[in-house]
Protein backbone atom coordinates (compact mmCIF):
# COMPACT_ATOMS: atom_id res chain seq x y z
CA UNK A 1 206.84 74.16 92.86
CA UNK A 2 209.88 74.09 95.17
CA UNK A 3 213.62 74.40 93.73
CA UNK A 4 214.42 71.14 94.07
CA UNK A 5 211.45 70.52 91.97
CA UNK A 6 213.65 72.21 89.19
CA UNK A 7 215.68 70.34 86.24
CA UNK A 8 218.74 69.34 87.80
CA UNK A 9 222.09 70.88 87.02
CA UNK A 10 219.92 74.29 85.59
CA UNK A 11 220.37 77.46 87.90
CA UNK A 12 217.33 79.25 89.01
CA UNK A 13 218.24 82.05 86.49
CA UNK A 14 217.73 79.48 83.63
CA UNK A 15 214.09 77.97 84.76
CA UNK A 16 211.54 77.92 81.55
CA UNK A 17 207.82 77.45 80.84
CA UNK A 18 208.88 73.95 80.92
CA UNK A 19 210.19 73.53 84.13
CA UNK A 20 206.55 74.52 85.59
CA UNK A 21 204.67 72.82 82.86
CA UNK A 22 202.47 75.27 81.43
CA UNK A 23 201.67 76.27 78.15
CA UNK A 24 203.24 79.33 76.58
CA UNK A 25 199.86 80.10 74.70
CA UNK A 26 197.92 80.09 77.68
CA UNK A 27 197.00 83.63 78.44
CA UNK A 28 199.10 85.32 81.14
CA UNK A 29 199.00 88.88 82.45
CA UNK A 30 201.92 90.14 80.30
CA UNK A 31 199.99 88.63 77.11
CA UNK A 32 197.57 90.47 74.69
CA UNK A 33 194.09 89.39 75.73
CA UNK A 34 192.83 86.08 74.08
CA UNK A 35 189.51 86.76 75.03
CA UNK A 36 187.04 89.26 73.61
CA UNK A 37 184.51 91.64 76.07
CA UNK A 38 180.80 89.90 74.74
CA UNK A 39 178.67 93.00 74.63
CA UNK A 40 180.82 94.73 72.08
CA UNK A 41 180.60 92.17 70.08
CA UNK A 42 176.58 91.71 70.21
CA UNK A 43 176.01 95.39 69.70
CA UNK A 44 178.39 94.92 66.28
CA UNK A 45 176.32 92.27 65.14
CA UNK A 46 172.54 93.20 65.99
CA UNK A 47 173.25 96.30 63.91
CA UNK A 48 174.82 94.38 61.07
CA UNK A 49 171.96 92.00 60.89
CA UNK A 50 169.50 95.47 61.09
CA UNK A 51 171.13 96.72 58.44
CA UNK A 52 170.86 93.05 56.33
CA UNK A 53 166.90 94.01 57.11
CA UNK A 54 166.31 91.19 59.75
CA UNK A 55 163.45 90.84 61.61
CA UNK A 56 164.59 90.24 64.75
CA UNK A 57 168.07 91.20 64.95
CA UNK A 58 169.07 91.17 68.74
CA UNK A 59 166.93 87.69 69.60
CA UNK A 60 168.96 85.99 66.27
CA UNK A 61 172.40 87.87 67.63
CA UNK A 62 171.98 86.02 70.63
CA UNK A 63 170.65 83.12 69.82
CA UNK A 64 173.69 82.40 67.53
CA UNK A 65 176.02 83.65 70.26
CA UNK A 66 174.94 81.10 72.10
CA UNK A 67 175.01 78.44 69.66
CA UNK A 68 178.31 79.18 69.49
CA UNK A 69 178.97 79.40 73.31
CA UNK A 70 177.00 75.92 73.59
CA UNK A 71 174.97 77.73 76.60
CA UNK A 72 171.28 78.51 76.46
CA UNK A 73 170.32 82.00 75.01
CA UNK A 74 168.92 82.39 78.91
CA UNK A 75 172.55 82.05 80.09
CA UNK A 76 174.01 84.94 77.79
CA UNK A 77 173.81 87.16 80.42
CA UNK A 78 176.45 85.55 82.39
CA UNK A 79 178.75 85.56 79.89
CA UNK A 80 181.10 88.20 79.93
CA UNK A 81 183.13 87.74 76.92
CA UNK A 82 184.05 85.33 73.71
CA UNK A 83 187.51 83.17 73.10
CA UNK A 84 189.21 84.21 69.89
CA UNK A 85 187.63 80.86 67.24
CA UNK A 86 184.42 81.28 69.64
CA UNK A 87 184.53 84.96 67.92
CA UNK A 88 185.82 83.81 64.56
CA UNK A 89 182.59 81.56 64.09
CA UNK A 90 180.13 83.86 65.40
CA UNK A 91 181.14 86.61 62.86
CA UNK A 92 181.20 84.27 59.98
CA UNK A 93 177.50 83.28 61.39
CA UNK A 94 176.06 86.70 61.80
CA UNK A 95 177.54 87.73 57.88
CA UNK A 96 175.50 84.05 56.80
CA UNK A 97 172.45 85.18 58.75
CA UNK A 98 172.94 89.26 56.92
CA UNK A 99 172.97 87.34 53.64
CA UNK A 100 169.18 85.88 55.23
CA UNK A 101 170.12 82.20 55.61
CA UNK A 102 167.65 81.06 57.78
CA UNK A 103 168.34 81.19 61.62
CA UNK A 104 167.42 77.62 62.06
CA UNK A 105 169.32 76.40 58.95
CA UNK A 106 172.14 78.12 60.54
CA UNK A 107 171.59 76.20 64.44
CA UNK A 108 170.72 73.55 62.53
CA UNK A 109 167.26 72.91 64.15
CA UNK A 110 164.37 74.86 64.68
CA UNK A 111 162.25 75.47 68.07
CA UNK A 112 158.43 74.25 68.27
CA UNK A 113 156.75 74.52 71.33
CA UNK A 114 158.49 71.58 74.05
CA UNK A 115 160.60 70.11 71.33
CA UNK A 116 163.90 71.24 68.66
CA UNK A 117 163.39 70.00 65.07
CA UNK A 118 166.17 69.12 62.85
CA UNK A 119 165.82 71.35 59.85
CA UNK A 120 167.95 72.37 56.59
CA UNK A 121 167.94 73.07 53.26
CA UNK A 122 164.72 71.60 51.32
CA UNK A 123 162.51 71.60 54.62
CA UNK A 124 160.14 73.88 55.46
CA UNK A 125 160.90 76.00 58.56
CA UNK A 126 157.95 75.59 60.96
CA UNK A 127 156.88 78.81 62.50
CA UNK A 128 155.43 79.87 65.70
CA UNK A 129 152.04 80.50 64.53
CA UNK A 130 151.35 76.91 63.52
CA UNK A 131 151.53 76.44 67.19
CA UNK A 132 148.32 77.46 67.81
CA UNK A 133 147.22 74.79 65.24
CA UNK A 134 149.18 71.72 67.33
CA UNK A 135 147.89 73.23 70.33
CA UNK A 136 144.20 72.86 69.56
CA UNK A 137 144.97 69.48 67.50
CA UNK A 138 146.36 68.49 71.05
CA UNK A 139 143.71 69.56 73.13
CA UNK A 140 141.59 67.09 70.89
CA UNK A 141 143.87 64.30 71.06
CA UNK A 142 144.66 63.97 74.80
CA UNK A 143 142.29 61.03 74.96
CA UNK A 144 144.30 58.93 73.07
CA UNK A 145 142.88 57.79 69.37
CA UNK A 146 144.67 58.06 65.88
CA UNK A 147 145.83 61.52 64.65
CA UNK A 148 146.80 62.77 61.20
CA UNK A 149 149.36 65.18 60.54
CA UNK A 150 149.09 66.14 56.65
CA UNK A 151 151.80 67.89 54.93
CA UNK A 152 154.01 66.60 57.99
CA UNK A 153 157.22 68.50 56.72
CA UNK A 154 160.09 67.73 59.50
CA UNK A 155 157.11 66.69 61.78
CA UNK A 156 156.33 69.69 63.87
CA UNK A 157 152.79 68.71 64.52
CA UNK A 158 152.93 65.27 64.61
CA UNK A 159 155.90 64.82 66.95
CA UNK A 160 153.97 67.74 69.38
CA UNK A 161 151.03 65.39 69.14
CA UNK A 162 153.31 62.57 70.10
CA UNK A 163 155.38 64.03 72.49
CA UNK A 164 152.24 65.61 74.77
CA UNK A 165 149.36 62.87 74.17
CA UNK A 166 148.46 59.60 74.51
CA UNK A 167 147.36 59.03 70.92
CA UNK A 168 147.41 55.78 70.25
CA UNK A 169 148.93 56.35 66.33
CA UNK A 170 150.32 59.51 64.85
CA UNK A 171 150.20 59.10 60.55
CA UNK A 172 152.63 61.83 59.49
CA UNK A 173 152.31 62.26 55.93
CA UNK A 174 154.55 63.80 53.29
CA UNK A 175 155.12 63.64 49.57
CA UNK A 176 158.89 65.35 49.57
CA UNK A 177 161.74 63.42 49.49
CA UNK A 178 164.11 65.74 51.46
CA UNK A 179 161.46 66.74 53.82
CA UNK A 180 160.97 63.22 54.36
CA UNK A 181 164.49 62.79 55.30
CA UNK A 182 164.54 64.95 58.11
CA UNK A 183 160.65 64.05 59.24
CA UNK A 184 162.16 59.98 59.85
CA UNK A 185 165.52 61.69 61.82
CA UNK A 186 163.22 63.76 64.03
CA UNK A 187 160.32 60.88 64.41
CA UNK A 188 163.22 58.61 65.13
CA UNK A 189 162.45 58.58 69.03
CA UNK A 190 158.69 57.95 69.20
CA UNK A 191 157.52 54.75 68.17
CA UNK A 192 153.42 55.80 68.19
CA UNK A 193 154.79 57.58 64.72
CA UNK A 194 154.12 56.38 61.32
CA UNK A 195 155.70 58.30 58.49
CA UNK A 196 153.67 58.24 55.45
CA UNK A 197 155.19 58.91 51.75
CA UNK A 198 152.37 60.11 49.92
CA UNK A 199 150.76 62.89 48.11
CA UNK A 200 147.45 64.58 49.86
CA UNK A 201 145.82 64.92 46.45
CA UNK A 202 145.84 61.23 46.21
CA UNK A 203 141.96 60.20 46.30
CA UNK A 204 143.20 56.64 47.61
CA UNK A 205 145.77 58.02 50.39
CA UNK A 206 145.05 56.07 53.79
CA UNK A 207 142.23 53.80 52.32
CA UNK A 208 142.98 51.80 55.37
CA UNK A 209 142.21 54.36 57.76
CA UNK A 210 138.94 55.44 56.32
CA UNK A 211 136.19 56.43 59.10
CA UNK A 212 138.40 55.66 62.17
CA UNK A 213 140.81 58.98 62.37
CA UNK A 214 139.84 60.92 65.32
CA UNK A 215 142.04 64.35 64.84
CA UNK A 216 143.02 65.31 61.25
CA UNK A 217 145.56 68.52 60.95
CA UNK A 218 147.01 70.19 58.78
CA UNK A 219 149.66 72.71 57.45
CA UNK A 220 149.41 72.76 54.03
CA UNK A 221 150.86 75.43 51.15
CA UNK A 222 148.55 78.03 51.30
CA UNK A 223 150.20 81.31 49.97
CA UNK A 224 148.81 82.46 46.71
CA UNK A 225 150.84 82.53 43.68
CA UNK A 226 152.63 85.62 43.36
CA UNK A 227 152.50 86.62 46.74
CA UNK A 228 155.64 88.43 48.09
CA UNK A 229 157.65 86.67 50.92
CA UNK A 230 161.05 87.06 52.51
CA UNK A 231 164.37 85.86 51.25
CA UNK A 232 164.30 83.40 53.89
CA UNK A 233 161.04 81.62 52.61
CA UNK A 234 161.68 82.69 48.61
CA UNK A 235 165.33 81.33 49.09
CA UNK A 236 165.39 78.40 51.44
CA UNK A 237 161.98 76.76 51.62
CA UNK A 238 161.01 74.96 49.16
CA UNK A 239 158.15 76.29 46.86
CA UNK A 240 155.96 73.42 46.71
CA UNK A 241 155.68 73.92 50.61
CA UNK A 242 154.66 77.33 50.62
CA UNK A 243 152.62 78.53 47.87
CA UNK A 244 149.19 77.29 46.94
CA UNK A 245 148.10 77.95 43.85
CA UNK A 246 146.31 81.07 42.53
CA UNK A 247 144.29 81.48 45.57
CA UNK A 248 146.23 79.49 48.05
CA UNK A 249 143.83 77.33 48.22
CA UNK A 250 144.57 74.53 46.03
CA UNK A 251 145.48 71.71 48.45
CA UNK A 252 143.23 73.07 50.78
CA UNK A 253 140.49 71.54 48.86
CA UNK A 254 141.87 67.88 48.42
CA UNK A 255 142.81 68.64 52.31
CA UNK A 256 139.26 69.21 53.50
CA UNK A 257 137.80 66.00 51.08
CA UNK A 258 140.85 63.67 52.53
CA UNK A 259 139.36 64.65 55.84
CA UNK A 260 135.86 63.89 55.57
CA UNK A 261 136.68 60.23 54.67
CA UNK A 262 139.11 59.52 57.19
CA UNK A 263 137.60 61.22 60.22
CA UNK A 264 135.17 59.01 62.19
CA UNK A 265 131.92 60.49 63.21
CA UNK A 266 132.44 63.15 65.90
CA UNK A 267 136.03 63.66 64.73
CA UNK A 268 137.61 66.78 64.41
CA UNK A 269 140.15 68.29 61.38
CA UNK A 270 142.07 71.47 62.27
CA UNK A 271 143.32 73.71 58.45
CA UNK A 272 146.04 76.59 58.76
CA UNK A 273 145.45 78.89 56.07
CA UNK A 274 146.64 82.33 54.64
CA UNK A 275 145.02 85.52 56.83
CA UNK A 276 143.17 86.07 53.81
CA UNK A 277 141.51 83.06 53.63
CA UNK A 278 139.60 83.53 56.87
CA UNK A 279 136.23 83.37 55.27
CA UNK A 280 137.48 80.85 52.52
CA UNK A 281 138.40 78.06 54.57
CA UNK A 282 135.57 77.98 56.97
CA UNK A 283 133.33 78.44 53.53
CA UNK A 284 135.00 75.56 52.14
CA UNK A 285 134.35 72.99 55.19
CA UNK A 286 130.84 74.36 55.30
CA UNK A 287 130.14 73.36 51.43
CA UNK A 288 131.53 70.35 51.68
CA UNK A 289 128.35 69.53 53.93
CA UNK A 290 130.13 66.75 56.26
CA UNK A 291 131.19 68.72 58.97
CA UNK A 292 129.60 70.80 61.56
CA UNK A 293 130.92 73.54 64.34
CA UNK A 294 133.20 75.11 62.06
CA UNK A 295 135.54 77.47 63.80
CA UNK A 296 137.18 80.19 62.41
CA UNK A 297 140.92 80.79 64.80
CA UNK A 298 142.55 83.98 64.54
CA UNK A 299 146.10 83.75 65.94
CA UNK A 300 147.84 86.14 68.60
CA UNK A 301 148.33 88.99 66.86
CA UNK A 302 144.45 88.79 65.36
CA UNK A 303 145.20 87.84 61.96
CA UNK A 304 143.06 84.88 60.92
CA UNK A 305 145.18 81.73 61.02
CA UNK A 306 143.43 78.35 61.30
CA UNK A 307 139.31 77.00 61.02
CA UNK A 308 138.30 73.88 62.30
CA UNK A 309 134.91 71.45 62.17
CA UNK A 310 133.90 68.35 63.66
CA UNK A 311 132.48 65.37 61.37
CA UNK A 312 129.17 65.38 61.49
């Protein structure tokens, strides 16, 4: 700016913020940094969140630093450092995650394979492992057909099924009325998706589809009563999602007979179960006499995770 550019009638000795139109709280030289060095302020909060007993502490660290950032967690690593209410809003984050609120309740949505799930309070939090599950259910489905995604939840399986097939119908089905309310926000967007209100225990559940299903998947409640879990699950999922009766397996069973009638002939059902249940569930399809090849999975780290059978 030259002089003339100044207020007229005010000597040079006299020229203000004003005159050159900037802020007086941006930062300037002279000025006590408004910015705070990132790495500093990760190391602080992966050892709070160690100390809370956290699983993960330095993936959730930076995964809510860059929530907060609005970045990928890929792009951390360019970052060098954190505005003052950028910093303000992480820390209250990281002392929410130390009192083991959920990660995802905290982002507000949780990751599953190519997609990000709305998720919150009431809702079961879909984990990695039931990957595997969608995976194979996928793998069966990329011919096109009608799919069935029991105890749907927010809709992890059937919106995977959706989002990387050509099935011709995905039936999500869920009995929970909050659960329900986030599985219609996240099925929203694909119109092959049919949400179902109804119980899994109901003998008369999809009459209509009886005999013409050709994938039938599930992740039901299969802990066993009693079992210890985390503060995350004991706290913020809701029971009736994660425990199974006295041996987990008591939708299991309603699970496998819902299956038999709905598959057609050559169909296939896919079960996630408990790691202790690896001889159970396969035991149970095999009783049930309608099925044939069934599969016991184990998942990556070799724990038994889901069986499978086709209709005979």
């Amino acid at each position: 700016m030259s002089v003339s550019d100044r207020r007229p009638g005010r000597p040079a000795s006299h020229v203000t913020f004003d005159d050159y139109a900037v802020d007086p709280d941006d930062e300037h030289p002279w000025r006590p940094p408004l910015r705070t060095p990132i790495g500093p302020v990760l190391a602080e909060a992966v050892a709070e969140l160690s100390a809370a007993g956290v699983a993960s502490p330095r993936v959730d660290a930076e995964l809510l630093a860059a929530h907060v950032l609005e970045i990928p967690r890929g792009r951390l690593a360019l970052m060098d450092s954190m505005r003052q209410d950028e910093l303000r809003r992480f820390r209250v984050l990281v002392a929410e995650r130390a009192r083991r609120i959920p990660l995802q309740h905290l982002l507000g949505t949780a990751a599953f394979r190519h997609l990000e799930l709305s998720v919150g309070d009431g809702v079961f939090v879909p984990r990695p492992e039931t990957e595997l599950l969608a995976g194979w259910g996928i793998e069966h489905a990329l011919s096109g057909g009608i799919v069935v995604d029991l105890c749907s939840g927010a809709g992890a399986i059937a919106l995977s099924v959706a989002d990387e097939t050509n099935a011709k119908m995905v039936y999500a089905v869920e009995r929970s009325l909050v659960a329900l309310s986030f599985l219609r926000r996240n099925a929203a967007a694909y119109p092959t998706i049919q949400v179902v209100e109804g119980d899994v225990t109901d003998p008369g559940l999809l009459a209509d589809l009886e005999e013409s299903v050709d994938v039938v998947l599930c992740n039901p409640p299969y802990v066993p009563d009693g079992t210890p879990v985390p503060p995350e699950v004991s706290d913020h999922d809701p029971a009736e999602a994660v425990f199974g009766g006295a041996d987990g397996l008591e939708v299991i069973r309603p699970v496998i007979a819902l299956a038999a009638r709905l598959l057609k002939s050559g169909g296939h059902v896919g079960i996630e179960h408990d790691d202790v249940q690896g001889d159970a569930v396969p035991a149970l399809l095999r009783e049930d006499g309608r099925f044939a090849e069934v599969t016991a999975h184990r998942d990556l780290a070799g724990r038994p995770r889901f069986a499978t059978a086709r209709r005979s």
